[in-house]
Every structure is written in structure tokens, then in C-alpha cells.
Protein backbone atom coordinates (compact mmCIF):
# COMPACT_ATOMS: atom_id res chain seq x y z
CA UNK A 1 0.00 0.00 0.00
CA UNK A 2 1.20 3.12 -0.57
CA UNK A 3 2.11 6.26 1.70
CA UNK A 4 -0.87 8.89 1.42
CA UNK A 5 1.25 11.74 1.78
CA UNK A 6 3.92 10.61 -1.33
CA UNK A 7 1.92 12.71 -3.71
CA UNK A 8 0.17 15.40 -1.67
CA UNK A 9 1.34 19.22 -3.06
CA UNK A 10 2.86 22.18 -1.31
CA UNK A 11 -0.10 23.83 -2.15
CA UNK A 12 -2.24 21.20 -0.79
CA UNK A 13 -0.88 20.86 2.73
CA UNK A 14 -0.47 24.78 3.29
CA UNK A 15 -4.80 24.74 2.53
CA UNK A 16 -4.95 21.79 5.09
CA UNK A 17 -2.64 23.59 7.60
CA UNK A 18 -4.71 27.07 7.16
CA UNK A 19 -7.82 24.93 7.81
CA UNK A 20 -6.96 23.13 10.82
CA UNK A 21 -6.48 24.28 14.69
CA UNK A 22 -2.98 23.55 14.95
CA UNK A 23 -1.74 22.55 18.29
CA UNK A 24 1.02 23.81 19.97
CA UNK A 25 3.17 21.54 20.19
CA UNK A 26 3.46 17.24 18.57
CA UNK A 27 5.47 15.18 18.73
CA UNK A 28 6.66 13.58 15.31
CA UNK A 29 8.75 10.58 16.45
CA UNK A 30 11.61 10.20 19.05
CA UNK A 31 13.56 13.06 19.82
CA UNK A 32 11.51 14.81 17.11
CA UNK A 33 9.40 17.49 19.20
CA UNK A 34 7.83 20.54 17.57
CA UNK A 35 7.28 23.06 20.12
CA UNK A 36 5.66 26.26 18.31
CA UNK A 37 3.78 24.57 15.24
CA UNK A 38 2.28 27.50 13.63
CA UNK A 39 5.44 29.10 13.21
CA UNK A 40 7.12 25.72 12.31
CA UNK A 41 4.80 25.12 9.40
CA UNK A 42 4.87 29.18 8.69
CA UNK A 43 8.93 28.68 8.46
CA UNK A 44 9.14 25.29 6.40
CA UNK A 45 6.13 26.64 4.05
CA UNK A 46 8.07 30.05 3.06
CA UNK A 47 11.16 28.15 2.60
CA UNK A 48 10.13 25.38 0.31
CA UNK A 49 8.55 28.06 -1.67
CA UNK A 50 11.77 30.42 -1.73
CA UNK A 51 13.95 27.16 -2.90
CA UNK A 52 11.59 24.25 -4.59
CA UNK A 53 13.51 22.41 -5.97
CA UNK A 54 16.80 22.98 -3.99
CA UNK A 55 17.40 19.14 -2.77
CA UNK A 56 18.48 20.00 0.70
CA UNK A 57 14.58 21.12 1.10
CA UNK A 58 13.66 17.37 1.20
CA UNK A 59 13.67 17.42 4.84
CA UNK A 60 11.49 19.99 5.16
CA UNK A 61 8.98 18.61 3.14
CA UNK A 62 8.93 15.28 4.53
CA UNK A 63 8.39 16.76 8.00
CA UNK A 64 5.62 18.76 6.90
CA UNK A 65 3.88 15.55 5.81
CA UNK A 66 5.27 13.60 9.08
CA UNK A 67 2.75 16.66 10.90
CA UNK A 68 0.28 16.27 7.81
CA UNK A 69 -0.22 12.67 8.29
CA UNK A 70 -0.59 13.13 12.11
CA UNK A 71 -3.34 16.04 12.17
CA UNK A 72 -5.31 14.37 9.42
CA UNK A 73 -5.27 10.44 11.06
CA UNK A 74 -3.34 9.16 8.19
CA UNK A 75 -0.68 8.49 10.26
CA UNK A 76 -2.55 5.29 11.48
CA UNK A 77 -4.74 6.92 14.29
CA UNK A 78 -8.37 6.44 13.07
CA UNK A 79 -9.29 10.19 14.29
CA UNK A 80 -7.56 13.68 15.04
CA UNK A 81 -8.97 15.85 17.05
CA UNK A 82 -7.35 18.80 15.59
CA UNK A 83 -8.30 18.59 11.57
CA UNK A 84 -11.76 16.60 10.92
């Protein structure tokens, strides 16, 4: 089966983010802690858009999915309470 968040656009998960309450903090895996989300997602957003297709912006795309796939349930949780 594949991932549900191997094709999702920029453009996609910045109109998911802007329609979600965003917590303030989660926790992606160990030792991987956001701790101001807004301005985490605010930050990656602007600079995948300054430098697409710059590969060093990988990262910063995957983890925006890794918080994607955790606020909308695909992450294997069956709900979210944050983006329904």
C-alpha cells in the first residue's frame, strides 16, 4: 500500500494547515518534538517556496507531511482531534 502523503502538493498541505487548529506543540517521532507549530509550518512553508527544488529542502517537506499525516489520522490513528 502506498504512503498517502507521497503525492500530496505544497499547495495542498499549506490549505490543510490554514484549515486546521494547529496545536502547539506534537510530537513527530523520538527526539523529534515541535514546540511552536504555527510558526514551524509558517517557516518550512516560506522556505520550500523560496527554494523548490533545492534538494536539501527534502527534509522539510517530509516533516511537513510527518505533521500532515498526524493532524489528518493518516498516520494510522483512526481520528484527530485537531483537523476533521
Amino acid at each position: 500500500m502506498a504512503n498517502p502523503t507521497t503525492e500530496i502538493t505544497l499547495a495542498q498541505l499549506e490549505s490543510f494547515f490554514s484549515s486546521c487548529t494547529l496545536p502547539a506543540t506534537i510530537q513527530l517521532g523520538p527526539g523529534e518534538k515541535i514546540v511552536d507549530v504555527p510558526k514551524f509550518l509558517e517557516n518550512h512553508i516560506l522556505l520550500l517556496k523560496s527554494n523548490p527544488a533545492l534538494v536539501v529542502m527534502i527534509p522539510h517537506l517530509d516533516r511537513l507531511k510527518k505533521v500532515y499525516a498526524i493532524l489528518s489520522g493518516k498516520n494510522g490513528n483512526s481520528t484527530s482531534p485537531f483537523c476533521l
